[in-house]
Protein backbone atom coordinates (compact mmCIF):
# COMPACT_ATOMS: atom_id res chain seq x y z
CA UNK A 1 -18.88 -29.48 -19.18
CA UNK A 2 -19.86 -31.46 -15.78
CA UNK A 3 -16.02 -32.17 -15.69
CA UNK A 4 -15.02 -29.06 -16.73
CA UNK A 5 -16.79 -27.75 -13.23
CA UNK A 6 -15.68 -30.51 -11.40
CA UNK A 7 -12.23 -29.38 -11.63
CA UNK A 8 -12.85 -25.80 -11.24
CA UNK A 9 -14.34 -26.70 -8.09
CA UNK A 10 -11.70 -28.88 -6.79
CA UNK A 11 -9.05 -26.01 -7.94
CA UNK A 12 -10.85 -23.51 -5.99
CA UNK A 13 -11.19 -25.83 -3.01
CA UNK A 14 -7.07 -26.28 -2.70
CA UNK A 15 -6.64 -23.02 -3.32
CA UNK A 16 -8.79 -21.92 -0.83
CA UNK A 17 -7.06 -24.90 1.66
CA UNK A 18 -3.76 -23.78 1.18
CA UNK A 19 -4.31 -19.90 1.44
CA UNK A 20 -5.95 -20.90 4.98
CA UNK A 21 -2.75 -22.57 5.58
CA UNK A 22 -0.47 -20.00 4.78
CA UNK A 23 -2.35 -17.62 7.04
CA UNK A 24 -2.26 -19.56 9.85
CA UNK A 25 1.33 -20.33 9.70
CA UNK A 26 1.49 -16.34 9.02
CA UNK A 27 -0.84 -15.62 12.17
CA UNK A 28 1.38 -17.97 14.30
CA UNK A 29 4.63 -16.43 13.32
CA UNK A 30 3.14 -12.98 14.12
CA UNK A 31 2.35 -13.95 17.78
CA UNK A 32 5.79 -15.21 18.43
CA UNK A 33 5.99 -13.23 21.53
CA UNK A 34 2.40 -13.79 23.12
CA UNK A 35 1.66 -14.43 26.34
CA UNK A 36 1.24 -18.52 27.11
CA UNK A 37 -0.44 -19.13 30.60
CA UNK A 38 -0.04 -22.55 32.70
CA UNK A 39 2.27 -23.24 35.38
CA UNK A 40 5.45 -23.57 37.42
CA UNK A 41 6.83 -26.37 38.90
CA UNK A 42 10.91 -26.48 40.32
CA UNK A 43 13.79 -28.69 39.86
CA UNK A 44 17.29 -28.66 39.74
CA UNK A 45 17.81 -30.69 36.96
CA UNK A 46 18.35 -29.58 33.16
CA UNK A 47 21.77 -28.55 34.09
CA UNK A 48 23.47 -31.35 32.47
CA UNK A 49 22.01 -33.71 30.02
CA UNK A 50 19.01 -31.85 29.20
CA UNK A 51 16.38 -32.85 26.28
CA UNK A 52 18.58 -29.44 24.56
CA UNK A 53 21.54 -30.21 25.07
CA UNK A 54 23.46 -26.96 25.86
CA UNK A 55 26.10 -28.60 27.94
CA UNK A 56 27.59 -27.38 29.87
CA UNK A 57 25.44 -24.99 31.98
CA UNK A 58 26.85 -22.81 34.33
CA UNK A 59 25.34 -23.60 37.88
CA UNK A 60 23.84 -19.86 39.14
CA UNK A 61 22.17 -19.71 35.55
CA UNK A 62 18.39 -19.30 35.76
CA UNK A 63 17.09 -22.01 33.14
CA UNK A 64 13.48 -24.24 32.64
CA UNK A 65 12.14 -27.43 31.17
CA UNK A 66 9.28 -26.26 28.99
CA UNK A 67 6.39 -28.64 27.47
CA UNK A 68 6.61 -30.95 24.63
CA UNK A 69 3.91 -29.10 22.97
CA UNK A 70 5.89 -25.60 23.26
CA UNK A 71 9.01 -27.01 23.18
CA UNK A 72 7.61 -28.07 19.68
CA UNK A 73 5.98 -25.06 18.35
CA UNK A 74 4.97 -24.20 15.08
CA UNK A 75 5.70 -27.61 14.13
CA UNK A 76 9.14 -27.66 14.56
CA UNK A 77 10.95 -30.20 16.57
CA UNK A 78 12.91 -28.07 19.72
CA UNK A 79 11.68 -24.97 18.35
CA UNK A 80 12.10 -23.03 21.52
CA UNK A 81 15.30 -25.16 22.98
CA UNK A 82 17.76 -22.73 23.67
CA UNK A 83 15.16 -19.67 23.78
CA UNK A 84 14.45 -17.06 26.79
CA UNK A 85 11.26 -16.63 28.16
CA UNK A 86 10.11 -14.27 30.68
CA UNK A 87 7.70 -15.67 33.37
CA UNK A 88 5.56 -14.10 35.56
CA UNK A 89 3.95 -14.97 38.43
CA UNK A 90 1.94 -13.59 41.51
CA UNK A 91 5.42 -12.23 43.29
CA UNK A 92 7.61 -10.48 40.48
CA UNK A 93 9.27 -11.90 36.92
CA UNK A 94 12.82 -13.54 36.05
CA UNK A 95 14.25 -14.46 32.64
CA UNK A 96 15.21 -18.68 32.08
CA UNK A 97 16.40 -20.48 29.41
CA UNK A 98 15.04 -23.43 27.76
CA UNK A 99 17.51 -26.14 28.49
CA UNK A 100 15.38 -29.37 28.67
CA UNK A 101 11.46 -30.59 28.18
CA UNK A 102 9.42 -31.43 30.33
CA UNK A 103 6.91 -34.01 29.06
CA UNK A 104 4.79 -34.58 31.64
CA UNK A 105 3.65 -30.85 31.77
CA UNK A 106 0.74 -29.47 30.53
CA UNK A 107 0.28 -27.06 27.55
CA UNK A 108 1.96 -23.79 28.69
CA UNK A 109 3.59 -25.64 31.34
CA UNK A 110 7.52 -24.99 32.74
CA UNK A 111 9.59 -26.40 35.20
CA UNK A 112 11.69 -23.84 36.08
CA UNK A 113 15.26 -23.78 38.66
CA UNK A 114 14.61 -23.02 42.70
CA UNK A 115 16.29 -20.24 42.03
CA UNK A 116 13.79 -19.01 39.81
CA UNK A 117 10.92 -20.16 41.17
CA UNK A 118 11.65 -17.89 44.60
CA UNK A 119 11.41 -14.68 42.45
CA UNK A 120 8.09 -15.26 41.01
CA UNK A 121 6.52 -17.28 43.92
CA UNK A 122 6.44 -19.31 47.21
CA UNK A 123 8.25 -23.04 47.34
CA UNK A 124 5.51 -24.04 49.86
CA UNK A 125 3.20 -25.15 47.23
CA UNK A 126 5.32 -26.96 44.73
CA UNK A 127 3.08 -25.51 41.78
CA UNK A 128 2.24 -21.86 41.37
CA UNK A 129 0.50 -20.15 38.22
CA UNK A 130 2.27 -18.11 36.06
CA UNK A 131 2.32 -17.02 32.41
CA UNK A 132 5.62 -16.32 30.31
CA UNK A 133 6.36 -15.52 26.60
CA UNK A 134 9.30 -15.55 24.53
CA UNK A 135 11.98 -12.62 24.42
CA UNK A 136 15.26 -11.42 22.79
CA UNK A 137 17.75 -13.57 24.65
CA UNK A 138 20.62 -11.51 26.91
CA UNK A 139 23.32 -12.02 25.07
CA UNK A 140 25.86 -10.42 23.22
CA UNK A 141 28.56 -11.69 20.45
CA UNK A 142 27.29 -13.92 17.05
CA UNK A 143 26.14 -17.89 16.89
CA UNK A 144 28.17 -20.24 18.17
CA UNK A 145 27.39 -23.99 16.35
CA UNK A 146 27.99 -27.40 17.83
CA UNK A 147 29.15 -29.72 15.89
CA UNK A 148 28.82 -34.07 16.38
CA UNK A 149 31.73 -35.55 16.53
CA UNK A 150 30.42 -37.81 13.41
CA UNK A 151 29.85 -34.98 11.30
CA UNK A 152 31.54 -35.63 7.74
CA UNK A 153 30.53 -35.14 4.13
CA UNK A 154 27.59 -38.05 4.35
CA UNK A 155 25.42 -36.97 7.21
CA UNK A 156 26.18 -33.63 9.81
CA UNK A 157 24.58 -33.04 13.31
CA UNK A 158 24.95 -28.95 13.63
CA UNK A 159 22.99 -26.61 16.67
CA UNK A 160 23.34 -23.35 16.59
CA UNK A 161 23.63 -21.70 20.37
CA UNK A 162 24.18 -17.89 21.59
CA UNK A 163 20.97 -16.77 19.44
CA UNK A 164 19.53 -13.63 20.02
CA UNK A 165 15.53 -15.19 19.14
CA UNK A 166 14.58 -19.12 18.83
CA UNK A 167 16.28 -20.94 15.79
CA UNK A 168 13.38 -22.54 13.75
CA UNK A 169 14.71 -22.87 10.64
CA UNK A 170 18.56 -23.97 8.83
CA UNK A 171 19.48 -24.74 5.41
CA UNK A 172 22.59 -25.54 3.59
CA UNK A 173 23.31 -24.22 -0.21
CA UNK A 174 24.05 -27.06 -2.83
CA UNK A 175 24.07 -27.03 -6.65
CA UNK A 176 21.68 -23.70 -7.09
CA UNK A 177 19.35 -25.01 -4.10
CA UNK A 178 18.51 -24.35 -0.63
CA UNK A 179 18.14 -27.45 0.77
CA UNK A 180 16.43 -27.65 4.71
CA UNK A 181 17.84 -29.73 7.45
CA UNK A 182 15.20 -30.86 9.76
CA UNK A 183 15.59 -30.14 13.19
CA UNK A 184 15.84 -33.35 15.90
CA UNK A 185 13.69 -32.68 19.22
CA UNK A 186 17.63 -32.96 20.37
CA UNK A 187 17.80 -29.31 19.07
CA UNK A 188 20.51 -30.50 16.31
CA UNK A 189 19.88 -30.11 12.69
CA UNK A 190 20.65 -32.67 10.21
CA UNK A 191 22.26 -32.82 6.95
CA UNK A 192 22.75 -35.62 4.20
CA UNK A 193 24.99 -35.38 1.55
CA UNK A 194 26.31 -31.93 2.26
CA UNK A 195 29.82 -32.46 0.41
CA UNK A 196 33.12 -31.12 1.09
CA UNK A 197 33.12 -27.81 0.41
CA UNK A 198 32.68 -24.82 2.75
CA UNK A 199 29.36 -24.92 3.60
CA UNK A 200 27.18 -21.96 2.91
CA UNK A 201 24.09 -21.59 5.20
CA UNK A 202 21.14 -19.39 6.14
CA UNK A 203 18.85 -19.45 9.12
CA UNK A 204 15.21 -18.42 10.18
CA UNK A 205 14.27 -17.01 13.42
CA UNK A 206 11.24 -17.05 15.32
CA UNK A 207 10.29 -13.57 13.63
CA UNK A 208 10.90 -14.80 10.07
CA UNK A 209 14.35 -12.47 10.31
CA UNK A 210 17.00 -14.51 7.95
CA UNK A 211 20.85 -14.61 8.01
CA UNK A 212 23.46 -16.25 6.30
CA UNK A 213 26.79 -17.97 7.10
CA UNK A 214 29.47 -19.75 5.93
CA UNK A 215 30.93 -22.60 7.66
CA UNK A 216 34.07 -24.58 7.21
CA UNK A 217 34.10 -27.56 4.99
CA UNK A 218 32.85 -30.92 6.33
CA UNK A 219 35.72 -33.98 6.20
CA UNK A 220 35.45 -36.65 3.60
CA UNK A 221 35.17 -39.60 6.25
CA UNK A 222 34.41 -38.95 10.44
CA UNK A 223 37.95 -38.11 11.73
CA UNK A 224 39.62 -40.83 13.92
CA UNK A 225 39.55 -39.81 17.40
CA UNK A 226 37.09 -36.90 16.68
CA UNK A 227 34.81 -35.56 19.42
CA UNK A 228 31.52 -32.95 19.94
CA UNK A 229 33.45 -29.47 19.58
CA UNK A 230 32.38 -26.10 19.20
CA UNK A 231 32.81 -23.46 16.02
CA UNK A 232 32.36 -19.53 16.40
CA UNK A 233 30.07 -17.98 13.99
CA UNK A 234 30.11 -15.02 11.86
CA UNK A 235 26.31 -13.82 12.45
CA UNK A 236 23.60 -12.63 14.89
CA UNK A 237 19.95 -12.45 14.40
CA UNK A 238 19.13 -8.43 13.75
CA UNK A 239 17.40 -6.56 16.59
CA UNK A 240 13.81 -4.93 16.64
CA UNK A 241 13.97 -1.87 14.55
CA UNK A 242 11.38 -0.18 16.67
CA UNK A 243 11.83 3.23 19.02
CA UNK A 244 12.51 2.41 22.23
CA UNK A 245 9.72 3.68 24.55
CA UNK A 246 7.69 4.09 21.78
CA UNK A 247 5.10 0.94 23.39
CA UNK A 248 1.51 1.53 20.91
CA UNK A 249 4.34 2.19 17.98
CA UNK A 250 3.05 5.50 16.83
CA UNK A 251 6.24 6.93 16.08
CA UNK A 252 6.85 8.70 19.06
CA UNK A 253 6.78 8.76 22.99
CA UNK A 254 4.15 10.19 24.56
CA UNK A 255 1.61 9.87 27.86
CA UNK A 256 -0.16 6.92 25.67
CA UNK A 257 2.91 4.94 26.22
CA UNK A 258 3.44 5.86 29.78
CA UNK A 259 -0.26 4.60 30.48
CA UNK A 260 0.50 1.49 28.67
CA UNK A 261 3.24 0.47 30.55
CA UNK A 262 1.61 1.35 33.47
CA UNK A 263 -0.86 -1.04 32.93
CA UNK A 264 1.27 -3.64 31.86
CA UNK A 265 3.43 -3.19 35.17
CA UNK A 266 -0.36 -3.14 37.21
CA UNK A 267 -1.01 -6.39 35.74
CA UNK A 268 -4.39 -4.88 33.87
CA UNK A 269 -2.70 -6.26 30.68
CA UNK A 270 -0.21 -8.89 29.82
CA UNK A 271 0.74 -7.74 26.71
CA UNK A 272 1.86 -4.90 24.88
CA UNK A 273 1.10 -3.37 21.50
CA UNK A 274 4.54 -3.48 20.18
CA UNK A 275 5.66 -5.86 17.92
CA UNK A 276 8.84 -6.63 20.39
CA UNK A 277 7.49 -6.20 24.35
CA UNK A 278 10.89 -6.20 25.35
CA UNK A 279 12.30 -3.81 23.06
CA UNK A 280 9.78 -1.36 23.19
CA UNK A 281 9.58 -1.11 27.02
CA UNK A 282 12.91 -2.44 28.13
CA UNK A 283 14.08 0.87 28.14
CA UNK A 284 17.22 0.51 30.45
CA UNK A 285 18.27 -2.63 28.68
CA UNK A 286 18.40 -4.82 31.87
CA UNK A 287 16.36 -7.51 30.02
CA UNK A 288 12.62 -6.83 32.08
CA UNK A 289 10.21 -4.40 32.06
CA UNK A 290 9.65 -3.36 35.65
CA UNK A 291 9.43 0.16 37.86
CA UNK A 292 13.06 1.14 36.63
CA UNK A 293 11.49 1.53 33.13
CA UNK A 294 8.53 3.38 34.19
CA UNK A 295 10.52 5.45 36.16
CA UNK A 296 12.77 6.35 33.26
CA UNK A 297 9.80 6.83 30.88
CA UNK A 298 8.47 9.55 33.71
CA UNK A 299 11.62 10.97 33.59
CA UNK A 300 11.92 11.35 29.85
CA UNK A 301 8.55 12.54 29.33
CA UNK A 302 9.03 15.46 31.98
CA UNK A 303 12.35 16.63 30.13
CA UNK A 304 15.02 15.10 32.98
CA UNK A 305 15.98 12.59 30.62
CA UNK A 306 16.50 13.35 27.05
CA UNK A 307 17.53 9.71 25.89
CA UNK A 308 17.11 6.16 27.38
CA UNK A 309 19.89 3.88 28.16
CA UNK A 310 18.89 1.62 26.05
CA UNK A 311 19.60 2.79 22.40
């Protein structure tokens, strides 16, 4: 009988262990677009060479090292390499990309281009505060993968670039199974064994949003002379399904919205009830929220307007 109990117990402990686990990885997939305050150095490195590697960059593109302990979110190694943020700090907002690390920032920490760092605050300083959170990235077209020039039937390097939301998650289909390829703080994931057949794959986004793909066969043996070359994809992550404008996602646009994103744009919040910020109040499409969209919103909501630009 003691026994008996014992084991009930220690079968109710694990249970209870792993259903705290599975909320908190739930919990931190939900908040995939919170705000993340620290702050803002400049350089103009990451343009080539980059922890990322997203070679090559063009020059005028507005891009940021981001902490190891971001870079590394949810426990994935380069989680948010290749991922667009929106930062904000005391003098306006920008968009960069994550192109490198930067491991000697803090926790919420980015060291973003000059040319960034002018919109959102003065150079005088060096170091300004700022917060930033993830959003859909500005792109259009499907994946684009990267491929080592190694890559054969007994081990694969493959990164997936041109996503609309961060990458966390790739897997490769083989005799009935799924089987994952762990991601290298490189932002490459790697596969074993993967055979010589067209390779069918799936990937998970930072919103738990799936897609598949199916990618040309791997070679027997590395090809002599092969080098790192690039492969169009088939896919793109879905968008948000939400109404545009709709901001407290009540099913419709109304004053409540207006007042929300007036607030937001006041800096009396830094977040917004939607489940996609950008989405939701990026209602011209431009990639920000800012004036135009409030403008826009005043416009609908007084009948000038009868649809956004954004659709």
């Amino acid at each position: 009988m003691k026994r008996s109990n014992v084991k009930r117990k220690i079968s109710v402990s694990l249970f209870v262990i792993i259903s705290v686990l599975v909320c908190f990885v739930l919990q931190g997939y939900a908040a995939w677009d919170d705000w993340h305050s620290g702050y803002a150095t400049y350089t103009g490195s990451g343009y080539s060479g980059g922890n990322a590697r997203l070679d090559p960059i063009p020059p005028d593109m507005e891009i940021t090292a981001l902490n190891t302990e971001d870079y590394n979110s949810y426990g994935v190694q380069a989680a948010l390499a290749g991922a667009y943020l929106e930062v904000k700090g005391q003098n306006g907002s920008t968009i960069v990309y994550v192109t490198d690390r930067y491991p000697e920032g803090a926790v919420g920490a980015l060291d973003i281009c000059p040319i960034s760092f002018k919109k959102i605050g003065d150079m005088a300083p060096g170091k300004i505060d700022i917060t930033w959170h993830v959003v859909k990235a500005p792109i259009t077209g499907n994946f684009v993968y990267s491929y080592m020039a190694s890559n054969c039937q007994h081990w694969a390097a493959i990164q997936v670039r041109n996503h609309k939301y961060p990458v966390l998650k790739m897997e490769y289909y083989k005799d009935g199974n799924w089987i994952n390829m762990k991601k290298e703080m490189y932002n490459y994931f790697i596969g074993e064994h993967m055979g010589t057949s067209p390779l069918q794959v799936r990937f998970t986004d930072i919103r738990g949003q799936v897609v598949t793909d199916t990618l040309l066969a791997l070679p027997a043996e590395i090809p002599e002379g092969a080098e790192d070359h690039l492969v169009p994809g088939n896919v793109q992550f879905p968008d948000a399904t939400g109404i545009v404008g709709d901001i407290n996602e009540d099913g419709a646009i109304n004053s409540i919205d207006y007042a929300l994103m007036k607030s937001y744009l006041l800096g009396l919040t830094n977040d917004l009830p939607a489940t996609d910020d950008l989405w939701a109040g990026d209602v011209n499409g431009d990639g920000a929220i800012n004036s135009i969209d409030y403008a826009l919103m005043k416009s609908y909501l007084l009948g000038m307007i009868s649809e956004f630009p954004k659709k």
